[in-house]
N, C-alpha and C. Protein backbone atom coordinates (compact mmCIF):
# COMPACT_ATOMS: atom_id res chain seq x y z
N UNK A 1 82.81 93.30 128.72
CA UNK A 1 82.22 93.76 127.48
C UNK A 1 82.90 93.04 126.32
N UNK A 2 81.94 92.47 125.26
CA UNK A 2 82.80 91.76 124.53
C UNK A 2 83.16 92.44 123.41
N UNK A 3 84.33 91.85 122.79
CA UNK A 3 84.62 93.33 121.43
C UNK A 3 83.85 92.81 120.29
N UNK A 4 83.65 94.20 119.74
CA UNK A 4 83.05 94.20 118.41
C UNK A 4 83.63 93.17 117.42
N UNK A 5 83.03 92.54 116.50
CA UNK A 5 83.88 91.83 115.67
C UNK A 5 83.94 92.34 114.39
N UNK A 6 84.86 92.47 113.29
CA UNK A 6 85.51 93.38 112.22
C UNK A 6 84.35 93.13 111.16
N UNK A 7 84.07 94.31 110.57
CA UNK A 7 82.70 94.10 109.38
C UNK A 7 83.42 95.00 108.54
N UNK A 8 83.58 94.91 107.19
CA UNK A 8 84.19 95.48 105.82
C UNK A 8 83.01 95.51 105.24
N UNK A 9 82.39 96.73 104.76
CA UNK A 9 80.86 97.04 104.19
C UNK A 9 79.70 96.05 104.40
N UNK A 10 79.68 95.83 105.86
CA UNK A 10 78.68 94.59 106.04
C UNK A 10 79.11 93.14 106.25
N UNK A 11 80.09 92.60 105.78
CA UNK A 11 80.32 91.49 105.37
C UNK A 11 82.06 91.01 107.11
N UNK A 12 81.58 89.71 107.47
CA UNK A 12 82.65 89.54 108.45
C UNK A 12 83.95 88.96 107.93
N UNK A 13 84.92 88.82 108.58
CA UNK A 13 86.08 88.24 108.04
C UNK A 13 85.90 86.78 107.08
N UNK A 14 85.22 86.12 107.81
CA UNK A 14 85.10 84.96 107.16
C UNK A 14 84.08 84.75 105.53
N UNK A 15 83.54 85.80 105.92
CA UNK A 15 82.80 86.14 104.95
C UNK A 15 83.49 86.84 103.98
N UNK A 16 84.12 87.99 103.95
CA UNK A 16 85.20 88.17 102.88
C UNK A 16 86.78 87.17 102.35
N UNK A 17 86.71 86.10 103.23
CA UNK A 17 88.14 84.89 102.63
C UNK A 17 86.98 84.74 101.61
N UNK A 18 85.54 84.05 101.85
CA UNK A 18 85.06 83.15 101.06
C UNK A 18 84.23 83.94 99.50
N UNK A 19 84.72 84.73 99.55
CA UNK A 19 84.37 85.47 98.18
C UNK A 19 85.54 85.40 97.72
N UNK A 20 84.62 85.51 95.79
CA UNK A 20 85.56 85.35 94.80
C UNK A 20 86.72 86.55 94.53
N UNK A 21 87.36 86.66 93.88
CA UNK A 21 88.49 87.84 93.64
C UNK A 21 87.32 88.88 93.00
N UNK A 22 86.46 88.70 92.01
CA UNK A 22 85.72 89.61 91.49
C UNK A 22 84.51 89.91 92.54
N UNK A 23 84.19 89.21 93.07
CA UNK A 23 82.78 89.68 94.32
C UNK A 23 83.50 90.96 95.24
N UNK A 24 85.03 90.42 95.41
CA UNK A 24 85.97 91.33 96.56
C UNK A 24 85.75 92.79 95.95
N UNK A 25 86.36 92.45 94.65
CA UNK A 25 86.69 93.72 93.97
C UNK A 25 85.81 94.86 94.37
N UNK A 26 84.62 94.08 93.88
CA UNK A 26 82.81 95.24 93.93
C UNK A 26 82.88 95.68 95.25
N UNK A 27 83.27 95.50 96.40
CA UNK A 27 83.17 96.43 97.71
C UNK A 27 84.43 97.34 97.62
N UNK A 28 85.59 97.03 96.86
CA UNK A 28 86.18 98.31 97.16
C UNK A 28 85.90 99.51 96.57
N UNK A 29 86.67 100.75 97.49
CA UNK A 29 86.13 102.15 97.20
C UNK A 29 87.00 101.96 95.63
N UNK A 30 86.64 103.17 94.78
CA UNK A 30 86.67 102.86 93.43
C UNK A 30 87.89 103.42 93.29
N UNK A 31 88.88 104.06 93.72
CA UNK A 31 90.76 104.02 93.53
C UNK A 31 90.74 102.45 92.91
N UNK A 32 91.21 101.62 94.26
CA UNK A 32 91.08 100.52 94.37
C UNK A 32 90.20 99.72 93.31
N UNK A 33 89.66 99.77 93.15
CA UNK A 33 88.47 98.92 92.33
C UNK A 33 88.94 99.14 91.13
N UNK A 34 89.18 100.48 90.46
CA UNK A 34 89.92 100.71 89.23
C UNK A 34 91.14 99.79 88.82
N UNK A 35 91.86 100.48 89.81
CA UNK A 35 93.10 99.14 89.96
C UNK A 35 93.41 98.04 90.05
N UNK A 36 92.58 97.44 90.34
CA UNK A 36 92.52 95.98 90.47
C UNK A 36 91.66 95.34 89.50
N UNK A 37 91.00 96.25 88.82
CA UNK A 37 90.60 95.42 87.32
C UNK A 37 91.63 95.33 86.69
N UNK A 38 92.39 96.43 86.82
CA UNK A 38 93.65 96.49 85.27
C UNK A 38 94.13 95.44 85.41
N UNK A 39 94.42 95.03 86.53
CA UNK A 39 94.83 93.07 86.81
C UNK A 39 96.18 93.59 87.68
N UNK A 40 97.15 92.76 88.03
CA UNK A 40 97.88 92.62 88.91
C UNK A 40 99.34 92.79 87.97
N UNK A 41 100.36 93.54 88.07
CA UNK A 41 101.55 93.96 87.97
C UNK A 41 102.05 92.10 88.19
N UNK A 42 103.63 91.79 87.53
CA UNK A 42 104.47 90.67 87.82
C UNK A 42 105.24 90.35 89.41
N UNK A 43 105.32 92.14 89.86
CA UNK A 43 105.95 91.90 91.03
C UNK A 43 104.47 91.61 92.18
N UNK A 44 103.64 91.74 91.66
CA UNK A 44 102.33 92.16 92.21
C UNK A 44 102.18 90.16 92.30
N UNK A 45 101.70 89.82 91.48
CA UNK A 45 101.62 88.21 91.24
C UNK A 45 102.39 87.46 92.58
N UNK A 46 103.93 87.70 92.42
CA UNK A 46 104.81 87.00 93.22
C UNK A 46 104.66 87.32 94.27
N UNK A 47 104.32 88.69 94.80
CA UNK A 47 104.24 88.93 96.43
C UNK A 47 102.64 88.14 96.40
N UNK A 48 101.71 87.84 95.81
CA UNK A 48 100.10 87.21 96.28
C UNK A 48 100.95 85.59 96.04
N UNK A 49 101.53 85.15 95.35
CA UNK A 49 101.86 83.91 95.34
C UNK A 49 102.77 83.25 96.87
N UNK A 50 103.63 83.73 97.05
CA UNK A 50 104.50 84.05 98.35
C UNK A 50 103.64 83.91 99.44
N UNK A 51 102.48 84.82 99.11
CA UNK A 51 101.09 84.72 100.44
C UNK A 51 100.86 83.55 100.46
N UNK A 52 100.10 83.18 99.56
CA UNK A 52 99.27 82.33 99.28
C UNK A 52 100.13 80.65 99.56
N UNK A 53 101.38 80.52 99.80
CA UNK A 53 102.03 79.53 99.58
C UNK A 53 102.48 79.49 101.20
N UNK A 54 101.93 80.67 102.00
CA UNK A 54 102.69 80.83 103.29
C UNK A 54 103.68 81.02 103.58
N UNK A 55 104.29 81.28 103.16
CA UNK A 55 105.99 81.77 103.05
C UNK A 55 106.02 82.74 104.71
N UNK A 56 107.55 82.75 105.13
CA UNK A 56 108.11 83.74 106.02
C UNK A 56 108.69 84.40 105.66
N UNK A 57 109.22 85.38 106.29
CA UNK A 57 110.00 86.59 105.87
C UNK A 57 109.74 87.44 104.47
N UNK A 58 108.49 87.80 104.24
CA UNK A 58 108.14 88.33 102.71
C UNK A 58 108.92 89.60 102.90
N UNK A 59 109.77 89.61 102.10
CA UNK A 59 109.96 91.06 102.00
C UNK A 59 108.89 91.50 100.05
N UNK A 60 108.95 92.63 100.40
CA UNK A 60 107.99 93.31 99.19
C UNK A 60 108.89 95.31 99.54
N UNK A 61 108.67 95.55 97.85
CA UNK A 61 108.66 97.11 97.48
C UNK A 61 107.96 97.56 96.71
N UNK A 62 106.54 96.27 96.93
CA UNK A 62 105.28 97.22 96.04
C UNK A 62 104.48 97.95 97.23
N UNK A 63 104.48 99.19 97.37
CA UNK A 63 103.87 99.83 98.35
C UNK A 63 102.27 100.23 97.93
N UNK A 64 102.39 99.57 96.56
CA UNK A 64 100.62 100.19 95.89
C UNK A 64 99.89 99.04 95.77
N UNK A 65 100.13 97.76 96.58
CA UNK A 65 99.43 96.39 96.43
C UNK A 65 98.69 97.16 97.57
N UNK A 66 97.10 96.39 97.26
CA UNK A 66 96.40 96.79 97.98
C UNK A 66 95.91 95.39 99.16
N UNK A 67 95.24 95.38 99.88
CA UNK A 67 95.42 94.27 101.03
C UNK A 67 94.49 93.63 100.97
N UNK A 68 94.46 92.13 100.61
CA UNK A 68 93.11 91.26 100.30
C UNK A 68 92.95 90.68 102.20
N UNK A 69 91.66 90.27 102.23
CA UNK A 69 91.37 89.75 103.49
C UNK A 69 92.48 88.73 103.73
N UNK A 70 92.82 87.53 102.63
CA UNK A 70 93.90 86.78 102.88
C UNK A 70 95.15 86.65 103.27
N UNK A 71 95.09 88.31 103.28
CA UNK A 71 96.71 88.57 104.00
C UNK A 71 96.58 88.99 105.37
N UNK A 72 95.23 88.75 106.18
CA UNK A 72 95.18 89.49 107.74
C UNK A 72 95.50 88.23 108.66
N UNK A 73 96.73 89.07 109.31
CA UNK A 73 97.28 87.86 110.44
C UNK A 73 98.91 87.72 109.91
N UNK A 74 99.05 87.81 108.95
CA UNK A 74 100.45 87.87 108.26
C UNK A 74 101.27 88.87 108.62
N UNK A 75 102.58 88.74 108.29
CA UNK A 75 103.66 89.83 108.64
C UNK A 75 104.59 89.92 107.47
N UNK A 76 104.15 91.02 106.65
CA UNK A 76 105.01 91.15 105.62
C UNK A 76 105.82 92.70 105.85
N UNK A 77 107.13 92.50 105.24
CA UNK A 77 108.35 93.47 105.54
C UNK A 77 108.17 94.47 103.95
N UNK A 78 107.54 95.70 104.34
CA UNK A 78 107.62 96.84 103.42
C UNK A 78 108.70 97.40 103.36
N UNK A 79 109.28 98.38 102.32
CA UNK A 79 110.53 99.01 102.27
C UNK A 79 109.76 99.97 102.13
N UNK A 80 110.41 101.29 102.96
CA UNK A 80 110.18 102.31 103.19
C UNK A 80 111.31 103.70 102.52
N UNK A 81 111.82 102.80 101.70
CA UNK A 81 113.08 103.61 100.65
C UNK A 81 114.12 103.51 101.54
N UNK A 82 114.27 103.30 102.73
CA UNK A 82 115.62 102.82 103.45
C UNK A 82 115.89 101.52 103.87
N UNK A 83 114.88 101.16 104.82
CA UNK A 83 114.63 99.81 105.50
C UNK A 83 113.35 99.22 105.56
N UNK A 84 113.51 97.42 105.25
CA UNK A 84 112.36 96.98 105.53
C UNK A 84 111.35 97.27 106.83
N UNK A 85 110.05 97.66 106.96
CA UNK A 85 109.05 97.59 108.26
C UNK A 85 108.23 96.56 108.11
N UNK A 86 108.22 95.75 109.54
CA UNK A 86 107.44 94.80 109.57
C UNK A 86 106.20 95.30 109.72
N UNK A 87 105.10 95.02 108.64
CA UNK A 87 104.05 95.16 108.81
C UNK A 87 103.45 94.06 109.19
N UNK A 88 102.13 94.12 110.26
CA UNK A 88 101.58 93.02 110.68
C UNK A 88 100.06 93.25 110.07
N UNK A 89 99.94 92.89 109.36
CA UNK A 89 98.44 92.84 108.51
C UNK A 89 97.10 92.45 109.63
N UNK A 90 96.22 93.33 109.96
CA UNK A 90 95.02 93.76 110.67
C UNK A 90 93.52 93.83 109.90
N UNK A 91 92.47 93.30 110.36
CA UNK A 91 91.56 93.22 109.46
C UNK A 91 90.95 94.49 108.93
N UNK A 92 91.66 95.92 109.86
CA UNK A 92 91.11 97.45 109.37
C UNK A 92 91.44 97.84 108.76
N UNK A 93 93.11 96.81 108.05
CA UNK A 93 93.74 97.62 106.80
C UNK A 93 93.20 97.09 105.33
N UNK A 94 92.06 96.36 105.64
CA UNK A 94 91.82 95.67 104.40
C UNK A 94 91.38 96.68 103.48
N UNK A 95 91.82 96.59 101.88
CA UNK A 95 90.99 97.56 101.36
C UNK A 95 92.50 98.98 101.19
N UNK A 96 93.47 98.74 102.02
CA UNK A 96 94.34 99.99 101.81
C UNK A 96 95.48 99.49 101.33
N UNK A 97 96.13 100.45 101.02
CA UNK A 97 97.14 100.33 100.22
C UNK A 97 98.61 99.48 101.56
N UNK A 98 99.92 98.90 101.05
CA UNK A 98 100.75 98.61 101.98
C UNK A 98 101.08 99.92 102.30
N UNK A 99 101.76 100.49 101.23
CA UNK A 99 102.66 101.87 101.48
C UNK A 99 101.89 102.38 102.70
N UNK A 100 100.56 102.72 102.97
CA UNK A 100 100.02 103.67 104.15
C UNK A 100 100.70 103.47 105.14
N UNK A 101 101.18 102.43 105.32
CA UNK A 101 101.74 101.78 106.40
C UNK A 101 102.53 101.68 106.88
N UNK A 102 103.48 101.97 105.83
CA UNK A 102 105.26 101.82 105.75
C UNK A 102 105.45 103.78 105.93
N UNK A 103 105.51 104.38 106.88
CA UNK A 103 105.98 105.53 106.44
C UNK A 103 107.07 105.89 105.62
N UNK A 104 107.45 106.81 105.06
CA UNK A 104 108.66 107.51 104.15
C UNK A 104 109.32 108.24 104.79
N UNK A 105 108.58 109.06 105.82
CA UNK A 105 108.94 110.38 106.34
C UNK A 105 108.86 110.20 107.77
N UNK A 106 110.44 111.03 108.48
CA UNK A 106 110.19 111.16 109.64
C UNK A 106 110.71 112.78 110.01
N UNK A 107 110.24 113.20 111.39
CA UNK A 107 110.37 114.03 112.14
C UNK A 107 111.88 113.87 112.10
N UNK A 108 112.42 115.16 111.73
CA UNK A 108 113.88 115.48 111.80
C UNK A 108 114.17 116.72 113.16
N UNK A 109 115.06 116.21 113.55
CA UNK A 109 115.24 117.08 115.07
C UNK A 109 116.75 117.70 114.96
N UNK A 110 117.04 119.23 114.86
CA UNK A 110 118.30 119.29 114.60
C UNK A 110 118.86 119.63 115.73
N UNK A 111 120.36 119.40 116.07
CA UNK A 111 120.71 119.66 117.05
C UNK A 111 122.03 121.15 116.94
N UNK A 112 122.71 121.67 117.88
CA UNK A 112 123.41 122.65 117.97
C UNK A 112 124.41 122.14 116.86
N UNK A 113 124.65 123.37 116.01
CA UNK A 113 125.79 123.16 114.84
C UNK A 113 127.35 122.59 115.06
N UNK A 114 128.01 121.77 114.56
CA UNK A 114 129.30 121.32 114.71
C UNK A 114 130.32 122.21 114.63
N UNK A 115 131.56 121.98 115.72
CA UNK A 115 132.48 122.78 115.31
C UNK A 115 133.19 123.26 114.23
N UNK A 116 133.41 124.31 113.47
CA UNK A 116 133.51 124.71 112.62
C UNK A 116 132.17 124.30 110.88
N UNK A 117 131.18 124.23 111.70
CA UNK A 117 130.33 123.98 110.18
C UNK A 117 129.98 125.32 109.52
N UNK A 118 129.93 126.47 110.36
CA UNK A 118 129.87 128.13 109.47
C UNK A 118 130.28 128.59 110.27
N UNK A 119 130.62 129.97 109.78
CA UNK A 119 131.09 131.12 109.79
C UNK A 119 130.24 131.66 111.52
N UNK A 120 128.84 131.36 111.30
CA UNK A 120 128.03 132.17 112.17
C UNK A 120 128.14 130.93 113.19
N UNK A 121 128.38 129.90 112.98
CA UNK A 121 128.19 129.10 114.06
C UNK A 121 128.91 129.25 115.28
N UNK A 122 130.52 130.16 115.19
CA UNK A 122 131.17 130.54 116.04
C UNK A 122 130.35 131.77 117.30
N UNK A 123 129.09 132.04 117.16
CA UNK A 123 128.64 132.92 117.58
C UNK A 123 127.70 132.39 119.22
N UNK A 124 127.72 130.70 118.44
CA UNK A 124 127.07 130.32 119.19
C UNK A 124 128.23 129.37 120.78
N UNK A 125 127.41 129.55 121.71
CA UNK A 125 128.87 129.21 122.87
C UNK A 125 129.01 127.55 122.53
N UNK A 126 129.39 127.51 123.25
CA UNK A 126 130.17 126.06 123.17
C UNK A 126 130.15 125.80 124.43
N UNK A 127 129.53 124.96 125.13
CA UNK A 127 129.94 124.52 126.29
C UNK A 127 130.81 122.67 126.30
């Protein structure tokens, strides 16, 4: 069975490289579309320039750049407020923000309290 191939409101990959920055704009949902008229932030510029020049190792901490077709296939390193995540750019994230990507938050798992950390903790055994 052969796989489906990636369509962004109709239009195929190759078909969204070869549109203009303003043709792009008009398919995104309107968050996006808002935003990307106001024009592009300085740190915003240098991470699309960096792309665009092919660069390795991008690191970026704009988590609100949103993902042009030209970045699918790439591997850019998000900061997640602790550590960079390699993100590997996919043609389904086009259209979303980086941050979605980069989580913030994880599942915290606590374990049995340390010796002497309270009062009540002595209650609990100790093996």
């Amino acid at each position: 069975m052969a796989k489906k191939e990636f369509t962004y409101r109709g239009l195929t990959m190759d078909e969204l490289i070869a549109l203009s920055d303003n043709e792009f704009i008009e398919l995104l949902p309107a968050r996006q579309r808002r935003s990307m008229k106001r024009g592009d932030l300085e740190p915003h510029k240098k991470l699309l320039k960096d792309i665009r020049k092919g660069k390795k190792n991008i690191k970026t901490h704009c988590r609100n750049f949103i993902i042009l077709p030209e970045m699918v296939d790439k591997v850019i390193k998000v900061h997640n407020g602790k550590a960079f995540l390699d993100i590997m750019i996919q043609p389904e994230m086009v259209g979303h923000y980086l941050g979605e990507f980069a989580l913030t938050r994880h599942k915290v798992s606590h374990s049995a309290p340390g010796v002497g950390a309270t009062r009540s903790s002595s209650a609990v055994s100790v093996r």
